[in-house]
PDB file of N, CA and C in Angstrom:
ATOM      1  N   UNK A   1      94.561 129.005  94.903  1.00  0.00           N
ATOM      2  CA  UNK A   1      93.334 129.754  95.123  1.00  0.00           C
ATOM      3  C   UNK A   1      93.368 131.029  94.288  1.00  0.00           C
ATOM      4  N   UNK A   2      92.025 131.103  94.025  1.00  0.00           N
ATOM      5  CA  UNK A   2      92.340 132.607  92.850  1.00  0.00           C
ATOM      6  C   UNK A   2      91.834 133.631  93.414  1.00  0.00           C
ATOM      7  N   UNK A   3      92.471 135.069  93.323  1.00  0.00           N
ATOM      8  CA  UNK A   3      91.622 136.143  93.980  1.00  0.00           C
ATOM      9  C   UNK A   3      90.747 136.802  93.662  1.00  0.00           C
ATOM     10  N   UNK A   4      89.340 137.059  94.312  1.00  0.00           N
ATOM     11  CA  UNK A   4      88.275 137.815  93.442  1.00  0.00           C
ATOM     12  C   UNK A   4      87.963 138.883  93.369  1.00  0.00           C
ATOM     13  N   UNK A   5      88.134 139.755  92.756  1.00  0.00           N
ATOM     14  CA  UNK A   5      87.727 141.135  92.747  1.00  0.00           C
ATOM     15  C   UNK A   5      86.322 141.748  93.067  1.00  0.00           C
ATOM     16  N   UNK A   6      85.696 142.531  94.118  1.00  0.00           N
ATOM     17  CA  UNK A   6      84.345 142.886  93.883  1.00  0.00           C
ATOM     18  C   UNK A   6      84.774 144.488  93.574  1.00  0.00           C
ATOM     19  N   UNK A   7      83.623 144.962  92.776  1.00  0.00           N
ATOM     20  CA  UNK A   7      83.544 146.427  92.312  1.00  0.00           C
ATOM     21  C   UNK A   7      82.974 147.373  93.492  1.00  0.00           C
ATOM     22  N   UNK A   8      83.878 148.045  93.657  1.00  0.00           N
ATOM     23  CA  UNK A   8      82.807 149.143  94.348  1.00  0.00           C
ATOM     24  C   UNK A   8      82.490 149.963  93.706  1.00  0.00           C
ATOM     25  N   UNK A   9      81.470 150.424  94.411  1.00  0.00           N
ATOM     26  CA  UNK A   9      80.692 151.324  94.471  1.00  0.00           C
ATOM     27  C   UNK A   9      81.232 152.836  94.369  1.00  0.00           C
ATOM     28  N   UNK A  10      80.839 153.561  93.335  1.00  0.00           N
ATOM     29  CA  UNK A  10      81.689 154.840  93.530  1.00  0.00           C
ATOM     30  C   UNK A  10      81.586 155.818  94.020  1.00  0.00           C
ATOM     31  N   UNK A  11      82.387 156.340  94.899  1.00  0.00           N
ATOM     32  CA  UNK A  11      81.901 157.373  96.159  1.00  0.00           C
ATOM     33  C   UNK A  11      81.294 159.287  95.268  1.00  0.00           C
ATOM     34  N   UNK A  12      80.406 159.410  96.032  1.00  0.00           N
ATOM     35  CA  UNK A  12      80.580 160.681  95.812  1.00  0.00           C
ATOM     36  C   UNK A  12      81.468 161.417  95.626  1.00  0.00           C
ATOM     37  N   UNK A  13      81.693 162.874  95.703  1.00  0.00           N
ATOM     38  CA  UNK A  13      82.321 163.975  95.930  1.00  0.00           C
ATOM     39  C   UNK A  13      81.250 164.840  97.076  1.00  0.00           C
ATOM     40  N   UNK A  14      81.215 164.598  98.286  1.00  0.00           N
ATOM     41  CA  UNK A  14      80.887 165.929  98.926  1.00  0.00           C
ATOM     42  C   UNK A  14      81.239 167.197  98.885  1.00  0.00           C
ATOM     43  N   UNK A  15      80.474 167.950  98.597  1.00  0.00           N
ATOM     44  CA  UNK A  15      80.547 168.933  98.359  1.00  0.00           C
ATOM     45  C   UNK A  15      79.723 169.944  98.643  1.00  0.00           C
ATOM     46  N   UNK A  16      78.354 169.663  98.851  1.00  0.00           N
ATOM     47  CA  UNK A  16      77.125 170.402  99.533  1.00  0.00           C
ATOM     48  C   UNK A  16      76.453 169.465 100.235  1.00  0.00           C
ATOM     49  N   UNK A  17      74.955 170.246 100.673  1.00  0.00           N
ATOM     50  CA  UNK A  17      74.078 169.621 100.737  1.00  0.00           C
ATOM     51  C   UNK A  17      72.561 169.758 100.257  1.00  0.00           C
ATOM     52  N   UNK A  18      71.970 168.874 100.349  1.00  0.00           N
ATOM     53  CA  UNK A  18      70.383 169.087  99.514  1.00  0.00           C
ATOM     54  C   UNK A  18      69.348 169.279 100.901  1.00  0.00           C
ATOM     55  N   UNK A  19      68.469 170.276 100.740  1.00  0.00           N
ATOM     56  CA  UNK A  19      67.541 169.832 101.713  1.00  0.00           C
ATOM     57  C   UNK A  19      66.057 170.167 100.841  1.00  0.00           C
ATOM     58  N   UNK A  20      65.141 169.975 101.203  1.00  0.00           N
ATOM     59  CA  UNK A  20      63.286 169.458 100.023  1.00  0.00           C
ATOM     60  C   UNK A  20      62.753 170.856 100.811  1.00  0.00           C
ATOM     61  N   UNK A  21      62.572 171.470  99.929  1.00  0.00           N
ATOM     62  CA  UNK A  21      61.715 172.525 100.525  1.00  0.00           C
ATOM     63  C   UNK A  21      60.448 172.282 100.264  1.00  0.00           C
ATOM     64  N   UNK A  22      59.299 173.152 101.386  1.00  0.00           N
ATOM     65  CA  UNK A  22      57.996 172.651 101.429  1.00  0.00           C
ATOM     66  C   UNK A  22      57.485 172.705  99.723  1.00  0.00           C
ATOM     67  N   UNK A  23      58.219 173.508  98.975  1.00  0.00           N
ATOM     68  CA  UNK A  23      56.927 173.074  97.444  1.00  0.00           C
ATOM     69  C   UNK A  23      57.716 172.091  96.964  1.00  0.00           C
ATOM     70  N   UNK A  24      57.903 170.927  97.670  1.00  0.00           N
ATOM     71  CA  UNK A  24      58.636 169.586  97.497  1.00  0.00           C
ATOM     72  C   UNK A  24      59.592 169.633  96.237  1.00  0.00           C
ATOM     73  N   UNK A  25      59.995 170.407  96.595  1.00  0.00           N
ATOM     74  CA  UNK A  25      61.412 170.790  95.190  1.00  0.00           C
ATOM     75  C   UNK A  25      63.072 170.569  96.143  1.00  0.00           C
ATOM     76  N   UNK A  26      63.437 170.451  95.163  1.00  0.00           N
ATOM     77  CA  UNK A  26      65.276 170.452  96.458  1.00  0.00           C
ATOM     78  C   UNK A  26      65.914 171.716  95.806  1.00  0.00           C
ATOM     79  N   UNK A  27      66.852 171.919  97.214  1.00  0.00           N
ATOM     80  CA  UNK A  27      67.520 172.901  97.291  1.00  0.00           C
ATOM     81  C   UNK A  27      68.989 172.700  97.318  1.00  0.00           C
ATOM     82  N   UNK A  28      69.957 172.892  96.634  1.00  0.00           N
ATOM     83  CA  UNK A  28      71.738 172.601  96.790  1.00  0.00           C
ATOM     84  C   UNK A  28      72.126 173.617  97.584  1.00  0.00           C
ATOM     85  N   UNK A  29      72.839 173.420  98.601  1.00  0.00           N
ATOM     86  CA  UNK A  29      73.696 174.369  99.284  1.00  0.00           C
ATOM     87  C   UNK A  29      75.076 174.123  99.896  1.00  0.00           C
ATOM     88  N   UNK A  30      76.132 175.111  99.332  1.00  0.00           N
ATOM     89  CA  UNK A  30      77.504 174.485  99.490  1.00  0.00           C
ATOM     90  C   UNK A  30      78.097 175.505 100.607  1.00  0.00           C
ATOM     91  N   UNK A  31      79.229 175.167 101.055  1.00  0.00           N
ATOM     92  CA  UNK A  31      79.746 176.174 101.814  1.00  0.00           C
ATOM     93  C   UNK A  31      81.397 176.652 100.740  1.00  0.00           C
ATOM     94  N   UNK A  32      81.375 177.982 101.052  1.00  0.00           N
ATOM     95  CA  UNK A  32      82.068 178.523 100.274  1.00  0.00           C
ATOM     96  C   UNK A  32      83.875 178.638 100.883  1.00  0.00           C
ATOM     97  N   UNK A  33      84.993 178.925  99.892  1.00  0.00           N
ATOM     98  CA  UNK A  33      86.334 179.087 100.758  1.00  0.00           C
ATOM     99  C   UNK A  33      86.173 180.164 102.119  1.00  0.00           C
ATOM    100  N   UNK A  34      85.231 181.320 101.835  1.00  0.00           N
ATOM    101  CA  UNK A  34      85.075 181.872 103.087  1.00  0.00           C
ATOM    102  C   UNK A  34      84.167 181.582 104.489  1.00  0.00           C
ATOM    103  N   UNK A  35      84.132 179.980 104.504  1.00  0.00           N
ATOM    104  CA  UNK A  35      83.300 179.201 104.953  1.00  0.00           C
ATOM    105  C   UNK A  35      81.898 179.724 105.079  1.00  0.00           C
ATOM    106  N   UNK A  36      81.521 180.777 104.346  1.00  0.00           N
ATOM    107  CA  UNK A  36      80.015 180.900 104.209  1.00  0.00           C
ATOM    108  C   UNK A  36      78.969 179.917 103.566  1.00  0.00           C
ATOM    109  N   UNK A  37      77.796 179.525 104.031  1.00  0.00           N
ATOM    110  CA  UNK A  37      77.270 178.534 103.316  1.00  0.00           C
ATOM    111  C   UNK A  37      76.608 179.498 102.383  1.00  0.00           C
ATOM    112  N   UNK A  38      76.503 178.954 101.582  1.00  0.00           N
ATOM    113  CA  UNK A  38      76.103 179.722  99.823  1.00  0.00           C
ATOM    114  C   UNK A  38      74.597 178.526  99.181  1.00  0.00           C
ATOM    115  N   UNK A  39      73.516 179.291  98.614  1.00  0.00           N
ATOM    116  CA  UNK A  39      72.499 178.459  97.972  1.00  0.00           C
ATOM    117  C   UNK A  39      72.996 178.851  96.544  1.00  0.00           C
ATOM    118  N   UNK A  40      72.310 177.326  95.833  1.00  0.00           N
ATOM    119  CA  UNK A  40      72.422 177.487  94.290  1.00  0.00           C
ATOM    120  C   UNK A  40      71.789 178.247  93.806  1.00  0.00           C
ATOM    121  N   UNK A  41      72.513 179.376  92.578  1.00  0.00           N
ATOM    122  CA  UNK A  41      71.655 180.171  92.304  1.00  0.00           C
ATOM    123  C   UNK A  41      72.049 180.646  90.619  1.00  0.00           C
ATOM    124  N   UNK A  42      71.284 181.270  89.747  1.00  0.00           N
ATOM    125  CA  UNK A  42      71.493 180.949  88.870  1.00  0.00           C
ATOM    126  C   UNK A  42      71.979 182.168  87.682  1.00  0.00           C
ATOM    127  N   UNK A  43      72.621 182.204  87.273  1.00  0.00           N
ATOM    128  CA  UNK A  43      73.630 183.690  86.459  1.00  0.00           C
ATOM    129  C   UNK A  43      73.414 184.795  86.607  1.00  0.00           C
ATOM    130  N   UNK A  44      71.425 184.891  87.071  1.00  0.00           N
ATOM    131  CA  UNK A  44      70.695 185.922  86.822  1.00  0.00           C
ATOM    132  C   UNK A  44      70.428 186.519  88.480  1.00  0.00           C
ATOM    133  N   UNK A  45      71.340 185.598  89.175  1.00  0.00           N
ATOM    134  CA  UNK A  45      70.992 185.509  90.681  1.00  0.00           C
ATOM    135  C   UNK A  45      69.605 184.976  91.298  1.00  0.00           C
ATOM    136  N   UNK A  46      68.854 184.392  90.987  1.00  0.00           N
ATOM    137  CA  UNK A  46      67.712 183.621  91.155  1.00  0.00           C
ATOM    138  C   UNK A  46      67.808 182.841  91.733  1.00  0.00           C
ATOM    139  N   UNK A  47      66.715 182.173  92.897  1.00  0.00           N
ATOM    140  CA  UNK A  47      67.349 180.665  93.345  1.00  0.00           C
ATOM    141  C   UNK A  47      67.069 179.386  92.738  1.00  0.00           C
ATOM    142  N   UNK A  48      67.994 178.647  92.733  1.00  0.00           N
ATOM    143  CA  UNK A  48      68.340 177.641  91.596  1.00  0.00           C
ATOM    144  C   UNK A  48      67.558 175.926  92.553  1.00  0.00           C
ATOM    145  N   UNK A  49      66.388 175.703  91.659  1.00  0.00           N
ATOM    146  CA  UNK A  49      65.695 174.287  92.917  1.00  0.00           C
ATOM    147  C   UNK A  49      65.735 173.562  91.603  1.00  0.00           C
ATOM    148  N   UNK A  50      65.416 172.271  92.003  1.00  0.00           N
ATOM    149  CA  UNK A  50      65.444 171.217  91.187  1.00  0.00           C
ATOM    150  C   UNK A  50      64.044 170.082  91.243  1.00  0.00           C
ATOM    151  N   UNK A  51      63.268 169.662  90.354  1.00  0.00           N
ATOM    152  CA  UNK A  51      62.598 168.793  90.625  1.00  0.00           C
ATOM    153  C   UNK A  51      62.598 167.304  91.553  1.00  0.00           C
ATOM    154  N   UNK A  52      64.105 166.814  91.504  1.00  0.00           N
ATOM    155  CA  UNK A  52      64.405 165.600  91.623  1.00  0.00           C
ATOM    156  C   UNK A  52      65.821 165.612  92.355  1.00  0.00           C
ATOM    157  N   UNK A  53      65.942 164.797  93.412  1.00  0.00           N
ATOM    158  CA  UNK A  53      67.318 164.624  93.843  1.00  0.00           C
ATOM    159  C   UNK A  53      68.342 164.829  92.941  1.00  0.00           C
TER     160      UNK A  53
END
């Protein structure tokens, strides 16, 4: 009998989370080593949203 290999699927990395804010844009938010949760934000300190998952 021969053995068959199936592929998985490759896991994430958790690491944050996304939640859709009402101007249907997403938001990344991670929690930090000082277990503070932290939003994405961007060099200029701005908050950082995204069109698309």
């Amino acid at each position: 009998m021969g053995t068959t290999t199936t592929a998985r699927p490759q896991k994430r990395e958790a690491w944050g989370r996304l939640r859709k804010l009402p101007s249907k844009r997403w938001q990344a938010r991670y929690t930090g080593p000082d277990d503070k949760t932290y939003s994405a934000r961007t060099e200029d300190d701005k908050p950082l949203t995204f069109l698309t998952k």
